[in-house]
C-alpha atoms as a PDB file:
ATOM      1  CA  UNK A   1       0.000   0.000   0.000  1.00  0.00           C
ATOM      2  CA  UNK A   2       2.711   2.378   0.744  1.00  0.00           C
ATOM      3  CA  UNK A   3       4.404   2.158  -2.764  1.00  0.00           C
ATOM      4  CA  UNK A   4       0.992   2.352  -4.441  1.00  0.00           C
ATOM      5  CA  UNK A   5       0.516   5.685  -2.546  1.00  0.00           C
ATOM      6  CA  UNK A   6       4.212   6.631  -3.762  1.00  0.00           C
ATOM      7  CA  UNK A   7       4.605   5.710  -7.138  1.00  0.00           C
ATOM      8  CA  UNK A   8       2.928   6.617 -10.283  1.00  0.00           C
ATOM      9  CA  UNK A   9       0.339   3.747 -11.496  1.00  0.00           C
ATOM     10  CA  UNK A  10       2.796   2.305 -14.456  1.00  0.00           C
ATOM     11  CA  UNK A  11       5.782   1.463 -11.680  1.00  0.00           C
ATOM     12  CA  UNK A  12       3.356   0.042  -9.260  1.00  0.00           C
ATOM     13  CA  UNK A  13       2.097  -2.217 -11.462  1.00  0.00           C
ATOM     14  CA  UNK A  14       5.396  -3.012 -12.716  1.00  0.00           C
ATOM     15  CA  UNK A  15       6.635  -3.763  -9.133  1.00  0.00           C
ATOM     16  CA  UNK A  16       2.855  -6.139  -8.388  1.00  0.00           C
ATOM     17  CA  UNK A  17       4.317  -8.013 -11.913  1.00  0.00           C
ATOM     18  CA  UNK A  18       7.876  -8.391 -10.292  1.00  0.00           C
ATOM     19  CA  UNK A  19       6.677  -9.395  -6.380  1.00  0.00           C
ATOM     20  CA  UNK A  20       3.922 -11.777  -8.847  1.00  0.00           C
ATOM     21  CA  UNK A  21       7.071 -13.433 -10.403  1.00  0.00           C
ATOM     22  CA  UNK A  22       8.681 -13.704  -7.498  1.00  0.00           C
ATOM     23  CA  UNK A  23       6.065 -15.547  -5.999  1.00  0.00           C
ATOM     24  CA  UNK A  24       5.494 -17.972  -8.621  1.00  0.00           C
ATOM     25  CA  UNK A  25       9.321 -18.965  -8.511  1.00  0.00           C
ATOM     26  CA  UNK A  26       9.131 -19.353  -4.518  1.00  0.00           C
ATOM     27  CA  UNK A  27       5.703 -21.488  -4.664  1.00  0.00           C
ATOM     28  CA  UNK A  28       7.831 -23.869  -7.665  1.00  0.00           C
ATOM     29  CA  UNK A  29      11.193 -23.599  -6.893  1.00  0.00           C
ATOM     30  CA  UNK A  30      11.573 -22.069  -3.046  1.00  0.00           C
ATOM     31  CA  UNK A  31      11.528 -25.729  -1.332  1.00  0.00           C
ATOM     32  CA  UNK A  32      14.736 -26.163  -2.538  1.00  0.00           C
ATOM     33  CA  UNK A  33      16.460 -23.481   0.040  1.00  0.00           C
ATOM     34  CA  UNK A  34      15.044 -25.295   2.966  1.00  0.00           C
ATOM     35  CA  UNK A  35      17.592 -26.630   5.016  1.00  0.00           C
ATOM     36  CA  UNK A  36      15.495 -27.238   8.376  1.00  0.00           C
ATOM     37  CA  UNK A  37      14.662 -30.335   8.424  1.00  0.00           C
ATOM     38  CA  UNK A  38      11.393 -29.679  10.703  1.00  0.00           C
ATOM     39  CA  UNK A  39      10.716 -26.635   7.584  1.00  0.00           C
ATOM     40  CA  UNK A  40      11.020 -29.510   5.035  1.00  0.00           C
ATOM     41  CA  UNK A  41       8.487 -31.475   7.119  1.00  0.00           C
ATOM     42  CA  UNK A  42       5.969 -29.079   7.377  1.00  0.00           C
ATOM     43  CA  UNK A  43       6.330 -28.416   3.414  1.00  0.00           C
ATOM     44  CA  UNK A  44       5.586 -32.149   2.797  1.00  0.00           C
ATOM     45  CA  UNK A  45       2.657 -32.024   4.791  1.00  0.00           C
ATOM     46  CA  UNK A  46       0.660 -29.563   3.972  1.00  0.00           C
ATOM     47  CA  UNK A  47       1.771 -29.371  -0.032  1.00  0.00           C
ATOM     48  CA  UNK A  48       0.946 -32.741  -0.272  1.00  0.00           C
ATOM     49  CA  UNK A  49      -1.475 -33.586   1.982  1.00  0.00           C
ATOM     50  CA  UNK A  50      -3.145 -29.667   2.060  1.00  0.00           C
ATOM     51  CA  UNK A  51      -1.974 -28.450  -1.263  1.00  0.00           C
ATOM     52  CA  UNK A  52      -1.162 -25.427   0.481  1.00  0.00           C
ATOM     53  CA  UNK A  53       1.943 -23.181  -1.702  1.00  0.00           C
ATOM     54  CA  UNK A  54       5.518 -22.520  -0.356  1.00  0.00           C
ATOM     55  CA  UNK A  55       3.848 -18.853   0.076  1.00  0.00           C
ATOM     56  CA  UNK A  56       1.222 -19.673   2.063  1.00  0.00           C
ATOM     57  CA  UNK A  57       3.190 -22.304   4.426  1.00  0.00           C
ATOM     58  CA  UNK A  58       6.284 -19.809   5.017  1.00  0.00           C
ATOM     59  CA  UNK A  59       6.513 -16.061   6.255  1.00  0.00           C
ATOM     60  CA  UNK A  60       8.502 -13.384   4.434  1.00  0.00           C
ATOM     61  CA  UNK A  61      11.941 -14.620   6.302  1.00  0.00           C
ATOM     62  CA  UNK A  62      11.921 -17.258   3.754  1.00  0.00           C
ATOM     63  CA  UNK A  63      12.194 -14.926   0.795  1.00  0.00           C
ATOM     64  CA  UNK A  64      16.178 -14.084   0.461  1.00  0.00           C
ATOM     65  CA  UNK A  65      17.354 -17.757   0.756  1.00  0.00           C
ATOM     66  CA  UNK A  66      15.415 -17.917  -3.098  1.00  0.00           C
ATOM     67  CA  UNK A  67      16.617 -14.523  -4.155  1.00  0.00           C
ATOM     68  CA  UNK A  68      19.374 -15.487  -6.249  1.00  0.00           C
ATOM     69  CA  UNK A  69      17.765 -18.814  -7.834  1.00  0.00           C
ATOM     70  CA  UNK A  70      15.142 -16.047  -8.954  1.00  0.00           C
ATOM     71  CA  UNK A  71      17.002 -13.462  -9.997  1.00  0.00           C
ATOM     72  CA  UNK A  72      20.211 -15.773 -11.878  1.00  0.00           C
ATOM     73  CA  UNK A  73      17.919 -18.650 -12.902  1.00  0.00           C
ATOM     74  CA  UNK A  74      14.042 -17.968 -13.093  1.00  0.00           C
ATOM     75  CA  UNK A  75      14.100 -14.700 -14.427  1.00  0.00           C
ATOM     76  CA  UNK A  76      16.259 -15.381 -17.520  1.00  0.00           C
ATOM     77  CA  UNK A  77      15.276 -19.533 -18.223  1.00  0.00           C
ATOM     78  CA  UNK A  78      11.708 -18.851 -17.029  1.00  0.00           C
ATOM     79  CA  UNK A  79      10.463 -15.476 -17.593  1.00  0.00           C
ATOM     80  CA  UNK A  80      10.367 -13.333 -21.555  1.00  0.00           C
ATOM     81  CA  UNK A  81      11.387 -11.009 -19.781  1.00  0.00           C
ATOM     82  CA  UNK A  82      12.002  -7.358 -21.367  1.00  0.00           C
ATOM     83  CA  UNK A  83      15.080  -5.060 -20.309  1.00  0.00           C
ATOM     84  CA  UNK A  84      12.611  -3.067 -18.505  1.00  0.00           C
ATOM     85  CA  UNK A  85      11.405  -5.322 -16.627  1.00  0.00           C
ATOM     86  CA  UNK A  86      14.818  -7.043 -15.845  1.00  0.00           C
ATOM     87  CA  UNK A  87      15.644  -3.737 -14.667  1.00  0.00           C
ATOM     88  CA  UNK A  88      12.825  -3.299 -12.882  1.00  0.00           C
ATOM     89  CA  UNK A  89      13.405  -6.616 -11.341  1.00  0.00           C
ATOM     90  CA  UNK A  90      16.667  -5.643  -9.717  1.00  0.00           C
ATOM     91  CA  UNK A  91      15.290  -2.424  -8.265  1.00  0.00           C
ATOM     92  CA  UNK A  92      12.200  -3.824  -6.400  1.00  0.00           C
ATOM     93  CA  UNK A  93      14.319  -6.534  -5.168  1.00  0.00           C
ATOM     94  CA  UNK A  94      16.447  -4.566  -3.583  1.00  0.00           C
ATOM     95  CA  UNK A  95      13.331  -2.252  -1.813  1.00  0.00           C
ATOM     96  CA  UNK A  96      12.038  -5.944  -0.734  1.00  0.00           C
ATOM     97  CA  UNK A  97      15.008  -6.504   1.009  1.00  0.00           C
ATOM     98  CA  UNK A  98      15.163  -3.089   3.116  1.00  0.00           C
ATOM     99  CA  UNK A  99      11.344  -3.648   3.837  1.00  0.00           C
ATOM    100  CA  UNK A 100      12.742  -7.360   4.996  1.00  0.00           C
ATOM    101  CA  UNK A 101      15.151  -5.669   7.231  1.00  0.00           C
ATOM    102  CA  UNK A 102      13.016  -2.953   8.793  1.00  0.00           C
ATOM    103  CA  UNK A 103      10.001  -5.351   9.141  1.00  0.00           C
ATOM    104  CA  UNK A 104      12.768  -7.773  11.020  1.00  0.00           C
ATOM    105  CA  UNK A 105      12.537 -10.752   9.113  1.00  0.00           C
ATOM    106  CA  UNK A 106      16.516 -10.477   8.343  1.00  0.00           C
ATOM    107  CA  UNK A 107      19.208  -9.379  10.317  1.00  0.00           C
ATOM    108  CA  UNK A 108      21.542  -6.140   8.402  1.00  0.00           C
ATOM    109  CA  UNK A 109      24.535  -8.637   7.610  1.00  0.00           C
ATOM    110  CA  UNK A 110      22.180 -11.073   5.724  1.00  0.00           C
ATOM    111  CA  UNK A 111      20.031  -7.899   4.057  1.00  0.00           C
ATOM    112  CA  UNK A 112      24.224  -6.554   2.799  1.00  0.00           C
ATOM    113  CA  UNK A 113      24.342  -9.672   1.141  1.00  0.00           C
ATOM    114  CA  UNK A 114      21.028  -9.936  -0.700  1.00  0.00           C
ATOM    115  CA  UNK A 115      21.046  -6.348  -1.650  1.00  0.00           C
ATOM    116  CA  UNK A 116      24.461  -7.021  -3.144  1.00  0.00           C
ATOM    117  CA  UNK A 117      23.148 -10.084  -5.584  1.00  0.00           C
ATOM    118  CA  UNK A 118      19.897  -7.292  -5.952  1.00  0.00           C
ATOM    119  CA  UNK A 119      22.348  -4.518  -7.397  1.00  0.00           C
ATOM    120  CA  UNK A 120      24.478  -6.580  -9.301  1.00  0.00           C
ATOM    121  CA  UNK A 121      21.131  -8.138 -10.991  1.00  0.00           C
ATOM    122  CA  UNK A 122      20.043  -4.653 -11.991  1.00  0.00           C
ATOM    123  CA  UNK A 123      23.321  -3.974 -13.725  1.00  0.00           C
ATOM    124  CA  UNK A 124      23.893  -7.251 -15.706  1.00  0.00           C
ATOM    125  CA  UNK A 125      20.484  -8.948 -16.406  1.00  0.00           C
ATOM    126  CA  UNK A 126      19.348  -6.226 -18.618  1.00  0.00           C
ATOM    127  CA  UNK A 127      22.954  -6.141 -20.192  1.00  0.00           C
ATOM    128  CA  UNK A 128      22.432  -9.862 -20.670  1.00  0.00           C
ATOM    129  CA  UNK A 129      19.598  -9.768 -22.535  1.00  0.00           C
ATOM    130  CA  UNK A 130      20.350  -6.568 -24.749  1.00  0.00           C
ATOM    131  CA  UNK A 131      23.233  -8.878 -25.265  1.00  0.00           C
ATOM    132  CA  UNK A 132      20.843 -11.729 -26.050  1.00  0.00           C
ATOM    133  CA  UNK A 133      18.692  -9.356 -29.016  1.00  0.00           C
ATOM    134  CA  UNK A 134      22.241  -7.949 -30.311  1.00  0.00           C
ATOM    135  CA  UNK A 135      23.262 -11.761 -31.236  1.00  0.00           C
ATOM    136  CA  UNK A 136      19.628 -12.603 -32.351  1.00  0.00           C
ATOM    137  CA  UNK A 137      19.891  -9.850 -34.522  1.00  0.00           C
ATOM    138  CA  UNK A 138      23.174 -10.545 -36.013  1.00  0.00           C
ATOM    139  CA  UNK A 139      22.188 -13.899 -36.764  1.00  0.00           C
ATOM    140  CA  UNK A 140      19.290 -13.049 -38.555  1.00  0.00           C
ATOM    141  CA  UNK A 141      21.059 -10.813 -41.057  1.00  0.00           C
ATOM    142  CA  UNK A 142      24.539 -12.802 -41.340  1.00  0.00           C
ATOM    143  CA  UNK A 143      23.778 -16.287 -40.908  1.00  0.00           C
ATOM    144  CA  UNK A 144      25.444 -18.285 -43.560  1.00  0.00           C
ATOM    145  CA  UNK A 145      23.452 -20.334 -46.176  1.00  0.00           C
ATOM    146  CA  UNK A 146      25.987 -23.301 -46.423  1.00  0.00           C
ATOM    147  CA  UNK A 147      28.316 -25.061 -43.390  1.00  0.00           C
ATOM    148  CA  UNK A 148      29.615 -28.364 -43.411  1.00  0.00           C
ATOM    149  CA  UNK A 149      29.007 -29.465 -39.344  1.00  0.00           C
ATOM    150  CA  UNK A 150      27.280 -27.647 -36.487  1.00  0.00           C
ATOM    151  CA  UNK A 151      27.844 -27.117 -32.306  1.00  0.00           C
ATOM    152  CA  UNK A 152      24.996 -26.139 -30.746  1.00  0.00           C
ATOM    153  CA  UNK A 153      25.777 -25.816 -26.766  1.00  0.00           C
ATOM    154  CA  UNK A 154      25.899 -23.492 -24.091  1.00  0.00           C
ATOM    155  CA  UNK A 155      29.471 -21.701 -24.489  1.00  0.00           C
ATOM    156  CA  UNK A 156      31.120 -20.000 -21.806  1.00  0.00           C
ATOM    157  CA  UNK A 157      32.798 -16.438 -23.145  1.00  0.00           C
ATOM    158  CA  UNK A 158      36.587 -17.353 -22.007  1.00  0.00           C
ATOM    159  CA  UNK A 159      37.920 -14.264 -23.875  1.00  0.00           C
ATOM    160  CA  UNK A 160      37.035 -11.191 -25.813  1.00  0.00           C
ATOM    161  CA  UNK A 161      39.260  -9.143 -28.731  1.00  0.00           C
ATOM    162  CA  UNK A 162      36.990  -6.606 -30.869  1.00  0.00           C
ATOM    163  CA  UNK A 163      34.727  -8.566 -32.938  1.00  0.00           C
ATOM    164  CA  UNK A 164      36.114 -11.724 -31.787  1.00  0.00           C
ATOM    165  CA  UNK A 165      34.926 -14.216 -29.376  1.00  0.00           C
ATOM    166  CA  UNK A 166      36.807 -17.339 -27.764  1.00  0.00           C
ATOM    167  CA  UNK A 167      34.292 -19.587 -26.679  1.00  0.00           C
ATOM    168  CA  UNK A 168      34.576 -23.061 -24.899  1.00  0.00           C
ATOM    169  CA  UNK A 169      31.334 -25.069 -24.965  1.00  0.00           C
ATOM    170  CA  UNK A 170      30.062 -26.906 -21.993  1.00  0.00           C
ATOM    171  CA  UNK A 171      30.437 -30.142 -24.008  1.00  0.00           C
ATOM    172  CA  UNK A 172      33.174 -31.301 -25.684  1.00  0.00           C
ATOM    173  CA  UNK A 173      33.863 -28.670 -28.250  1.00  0.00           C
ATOM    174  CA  UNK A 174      36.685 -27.250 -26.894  1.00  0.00           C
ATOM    175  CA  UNK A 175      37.780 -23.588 -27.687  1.00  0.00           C
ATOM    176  CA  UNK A 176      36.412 -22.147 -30.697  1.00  0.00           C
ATOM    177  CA  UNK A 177      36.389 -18.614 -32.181  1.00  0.00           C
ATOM    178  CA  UNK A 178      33.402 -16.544 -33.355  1.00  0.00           C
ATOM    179  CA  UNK A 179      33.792 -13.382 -35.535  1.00  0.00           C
ATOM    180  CA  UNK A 180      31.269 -10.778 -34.425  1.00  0.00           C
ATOM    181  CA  UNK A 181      30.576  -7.250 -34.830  1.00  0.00           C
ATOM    182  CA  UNK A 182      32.668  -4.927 -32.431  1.00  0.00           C
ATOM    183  CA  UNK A 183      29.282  -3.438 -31.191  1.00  0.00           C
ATOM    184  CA  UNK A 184      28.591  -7.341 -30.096  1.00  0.00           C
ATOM    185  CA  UNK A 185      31.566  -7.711 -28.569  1.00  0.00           C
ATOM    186  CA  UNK A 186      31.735  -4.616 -26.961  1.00  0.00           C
ATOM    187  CA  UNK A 187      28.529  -5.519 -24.777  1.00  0.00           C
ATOM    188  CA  UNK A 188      30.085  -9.154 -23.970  1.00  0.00           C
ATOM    189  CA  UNK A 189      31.387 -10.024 -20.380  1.00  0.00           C
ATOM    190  CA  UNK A 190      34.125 -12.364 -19.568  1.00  0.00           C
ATOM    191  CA  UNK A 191      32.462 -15.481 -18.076  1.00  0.00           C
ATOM    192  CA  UNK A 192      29.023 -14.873 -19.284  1.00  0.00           C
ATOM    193  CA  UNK A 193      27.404 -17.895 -20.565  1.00  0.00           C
ATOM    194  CA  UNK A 194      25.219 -17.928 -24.431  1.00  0.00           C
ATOM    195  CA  UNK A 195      23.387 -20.680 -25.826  1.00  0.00           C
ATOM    196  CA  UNK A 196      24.394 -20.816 -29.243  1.00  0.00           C
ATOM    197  CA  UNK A 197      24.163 -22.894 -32.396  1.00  0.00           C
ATOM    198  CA  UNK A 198      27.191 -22.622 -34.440  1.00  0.00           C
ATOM    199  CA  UNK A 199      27.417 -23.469 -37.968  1.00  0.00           C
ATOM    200  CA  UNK A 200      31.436 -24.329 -39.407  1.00  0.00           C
ATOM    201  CA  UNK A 201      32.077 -22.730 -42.479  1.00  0.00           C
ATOM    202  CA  UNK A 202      35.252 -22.121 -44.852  1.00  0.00           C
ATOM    203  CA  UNK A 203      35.588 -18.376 -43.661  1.00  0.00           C
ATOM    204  CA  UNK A 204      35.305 -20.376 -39.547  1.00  0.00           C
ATOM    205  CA  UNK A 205      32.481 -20.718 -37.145  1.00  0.00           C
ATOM    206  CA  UNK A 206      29.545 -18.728 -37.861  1.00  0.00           C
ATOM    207  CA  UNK A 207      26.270 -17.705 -35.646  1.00  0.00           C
ATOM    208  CA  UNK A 208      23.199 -19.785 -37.287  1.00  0.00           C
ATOM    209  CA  UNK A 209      20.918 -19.151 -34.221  1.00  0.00           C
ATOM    210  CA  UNK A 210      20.950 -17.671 -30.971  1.00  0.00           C
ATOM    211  CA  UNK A 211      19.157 -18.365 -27.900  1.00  0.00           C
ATOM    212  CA  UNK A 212      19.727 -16.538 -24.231  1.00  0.00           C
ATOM    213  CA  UNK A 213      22.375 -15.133 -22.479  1.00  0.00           C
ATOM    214  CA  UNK A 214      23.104 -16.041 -18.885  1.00  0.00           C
ATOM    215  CA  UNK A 215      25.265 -13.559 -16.783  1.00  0.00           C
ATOM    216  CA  UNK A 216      28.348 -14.601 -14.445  1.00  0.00           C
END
């Protein structure tokens, strides 16, 4: 009630979508974070036996143990999400966690930490996708009409030069090299992960389609 009284009606409904998100990844994915074995228990029961959600079982103290699975997982594998909203995503995170800390669900040490993996989502998951539409783009235009083998895996960016990538795939394609525009490459991070299919041509491995990016 207090941001709807503060903010203009487009952000507050852009933070209800966020906190909405958020709540569907803690009602699928929040069990995971429980490590009390009596809090695992009580899960069991009444999800199984009740059908009650993680939300409606657990209090708001149980937020921040999900915060990075949400932010580094859900939001990019689960969610189309837009730049805005990743950005968006980052900032009300990061109000959640000082109204966790004032409300006294969280102690100021833990709140450091989650606001931390809050302002570090704000910077790179909107760089990661505009990332993600730069090599969607490119591939559209530039994809070559004849190769003679393909990778398609998730490659880990092990080194950038100006319109050159290095990339080692997560299988067993070892180190291969990827010609880009500079404006591409100028957006890519060191250590950032892309899920690529790669086509092999006589001028070296091309882009033939592009899916996301996945930051550090």
């Amino acid at each position: 009630m207090d941001q709807q009284i503060r903010l203009k009606t487009r952000s507050f409904h852009r933070y209800e979508e966020v906190i909405d998100l958020l709540r569907h990844c803690l009602n699928g994915y929040g069990y995971h974070e429980l490590d009390n074995s009596s809090d695992i228990a009580l899960y069991e029961k009444l999800y199984f036996q009740k059908n009650r959600e993680f939300c409606v079982i657990f209090g708001p103290d149980k937020i921040l143990p999900s915060l990075s699975n949400f932010l580094n997982y859900f939001m990019i594998r689960k969610v189309m999400a837009s730049e805005t909203l990743l950005q968006a995503t980052g900032t009300v995170t990061k109000k959640l966690i000082k109204w966790l800390e004032e409300g006294g669900y969280i102690d100021k040490e833990y709140a450091m930490r989650g606001f931390r993996i809050a302002t570090e989502a704000a910077r790179e998951l909107p760089a990661a996708e505009r990332l993600a539409r730069l090599l969607y783009e490119f591939a559209q235009k530039h994809a070559p009409r004849y190769w003679t083998s393909e990778l398609d895996d998730y490659f880990n960016i092990d080194k950038i030069r100006p319109g050159v990538l290095l990339l080692s795939g997560t299988g067993s394609s070892g180190i291969v090299e990827v010609r880009v525009p500079k404006d591409i490459t100028d957006h890519c991070r060191e250590g950032w992960q892309v899920n690529l299919l790669l086509g092999k041509t006589r001028n070296g491995w091309c882009i033939l389609e592009t899916g996301n990016v996945y930051p550090s």
